[in-house]
Protein backbone atom coordinates (compact mmCIF):
# COMPACT_ATOMS: atom_id res chain seq x y z
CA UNK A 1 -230.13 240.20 114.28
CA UNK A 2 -227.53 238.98 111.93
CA UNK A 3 -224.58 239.77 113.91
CA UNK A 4 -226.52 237.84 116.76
CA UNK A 5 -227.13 234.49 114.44
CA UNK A 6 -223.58 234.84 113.37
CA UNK A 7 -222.30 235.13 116.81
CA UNK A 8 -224.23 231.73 118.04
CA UNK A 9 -223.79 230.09 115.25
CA UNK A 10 -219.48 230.64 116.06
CA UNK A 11 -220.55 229.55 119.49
CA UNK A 12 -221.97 226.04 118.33
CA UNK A 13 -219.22 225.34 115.19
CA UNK A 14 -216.17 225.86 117.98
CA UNK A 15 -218.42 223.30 120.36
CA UNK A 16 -218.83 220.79 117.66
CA UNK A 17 -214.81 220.46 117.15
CA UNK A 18 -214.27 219.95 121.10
CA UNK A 19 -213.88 215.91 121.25
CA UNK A 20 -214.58 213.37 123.92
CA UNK A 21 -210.96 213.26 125.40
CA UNK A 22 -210.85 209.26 125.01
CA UNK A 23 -211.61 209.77 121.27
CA UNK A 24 -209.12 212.80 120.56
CA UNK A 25 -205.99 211.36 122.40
CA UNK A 26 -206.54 207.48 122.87
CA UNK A 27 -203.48 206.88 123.90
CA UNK A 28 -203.80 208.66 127.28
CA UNK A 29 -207.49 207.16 128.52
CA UNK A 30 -208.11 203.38 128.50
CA UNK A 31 -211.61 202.85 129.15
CA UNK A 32 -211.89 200.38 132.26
CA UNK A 33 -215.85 200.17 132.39
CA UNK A 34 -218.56 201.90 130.92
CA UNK A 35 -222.36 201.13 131.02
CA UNK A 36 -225.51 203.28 130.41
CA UNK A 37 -224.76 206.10 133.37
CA UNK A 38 -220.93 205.88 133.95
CA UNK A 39 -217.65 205.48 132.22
CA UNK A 40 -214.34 204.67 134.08
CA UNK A 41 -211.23 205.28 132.58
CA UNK A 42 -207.69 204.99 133.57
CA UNK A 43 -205.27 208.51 132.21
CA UNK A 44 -201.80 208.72 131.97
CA UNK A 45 -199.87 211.25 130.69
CA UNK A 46 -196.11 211.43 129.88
CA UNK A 47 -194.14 214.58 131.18
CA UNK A 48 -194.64 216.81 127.76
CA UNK A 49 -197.55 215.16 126.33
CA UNK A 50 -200.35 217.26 125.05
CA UNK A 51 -204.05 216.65 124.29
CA UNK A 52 -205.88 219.48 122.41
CA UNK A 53 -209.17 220.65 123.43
CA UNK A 54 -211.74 218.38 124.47
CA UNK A 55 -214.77 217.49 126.31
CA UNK A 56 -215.59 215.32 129.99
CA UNK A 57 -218.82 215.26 131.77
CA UNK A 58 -219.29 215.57 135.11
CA UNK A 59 -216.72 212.88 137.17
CA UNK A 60 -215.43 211.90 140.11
CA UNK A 61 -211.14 211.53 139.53
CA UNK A 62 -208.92 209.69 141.99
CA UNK A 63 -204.85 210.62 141.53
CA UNK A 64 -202.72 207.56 142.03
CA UNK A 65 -199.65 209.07 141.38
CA UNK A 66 -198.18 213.31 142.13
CA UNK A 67 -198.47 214.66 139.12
CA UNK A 68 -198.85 218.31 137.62
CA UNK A 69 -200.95 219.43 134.98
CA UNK A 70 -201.42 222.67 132.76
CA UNK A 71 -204.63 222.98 131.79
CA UNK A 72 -205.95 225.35 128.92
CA UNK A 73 -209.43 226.59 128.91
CA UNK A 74 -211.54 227.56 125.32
CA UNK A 75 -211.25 231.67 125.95
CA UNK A 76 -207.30 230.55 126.70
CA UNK A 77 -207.11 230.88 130.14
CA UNK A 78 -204.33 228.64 131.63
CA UNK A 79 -204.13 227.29 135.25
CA UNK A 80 -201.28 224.56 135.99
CA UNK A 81 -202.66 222.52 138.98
CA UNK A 82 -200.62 220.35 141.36
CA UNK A 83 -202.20 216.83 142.23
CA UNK A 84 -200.78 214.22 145.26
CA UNK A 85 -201.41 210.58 144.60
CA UNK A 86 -204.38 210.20 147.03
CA UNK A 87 -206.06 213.22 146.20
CA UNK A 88 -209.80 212.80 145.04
CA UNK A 89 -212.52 215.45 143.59
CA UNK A 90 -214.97 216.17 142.25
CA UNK A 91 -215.76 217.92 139.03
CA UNK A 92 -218.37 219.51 137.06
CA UNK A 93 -218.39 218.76 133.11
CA UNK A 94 -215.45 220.45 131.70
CA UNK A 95 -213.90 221.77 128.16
CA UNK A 96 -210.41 222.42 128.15
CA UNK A 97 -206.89 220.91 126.60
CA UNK A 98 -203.77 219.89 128.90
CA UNK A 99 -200.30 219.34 128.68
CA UNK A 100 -198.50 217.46 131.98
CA UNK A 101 -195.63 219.08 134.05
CA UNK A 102 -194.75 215.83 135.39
CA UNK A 103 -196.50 212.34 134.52
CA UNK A 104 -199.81 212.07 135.46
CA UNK A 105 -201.69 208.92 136.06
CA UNK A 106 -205.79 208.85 137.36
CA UNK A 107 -208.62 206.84 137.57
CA UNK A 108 -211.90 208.68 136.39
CA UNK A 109 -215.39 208.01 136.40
CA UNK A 110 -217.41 209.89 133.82
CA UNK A 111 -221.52 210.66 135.18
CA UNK A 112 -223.47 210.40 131.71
């Protein structure tokens, strides 16, 4: 039982550090809208920049310029993804951190 209380409580301290992206690196999300049920933000990303690990909900993204992304996942699992200005998707909520290939710029919409 202890090792079990021990275990979730390491489960919820390394969920409390994991930050709302716009609130960890500011300088890559501008907030373009945000009401009660969405948030719309605007990301860019210089070739090299990094943001450390953070938090989105659900959203819809639209890429409006090619751009490729590494993206690290909390058990460290890394996937680098290419993007195509145009592209558009879907995604479910999401913690991970990122560093861009290339620059990256989006539009998001965060469902609340």
């Amino acid at each position: 039982m202890k090792k079990l209380f021990v275990a979730v409580s390491l489960l919820f301290a390394a969920s409390a550090y994991a930050e709302d992206g716009v609130k960890l690196c500011p300088g890559m999300y501008k907030v373009l809208a945000e009401d009660a049920k969405v948030r719309v933000l605007k990301t860019t990303q210089k070739k090299g920049e990094h943001c450390a690990m953070h938090t989105h909900k659900a959203m819809a993204a639209y890429v409006t310029k090619d751009s490729e992304v590494t993206y690290v996942s909390p058990n460290g699992t890394k996937k680098s993804l290419k993007y195509k200005a145009g592209d558009a998707f879907l995604r479910p909520a999401v913690e991970h951190a990122h560093t861009a290939i290339s620059d990256t710029e989006a539009v998001l919409v965060e469902f609340k």
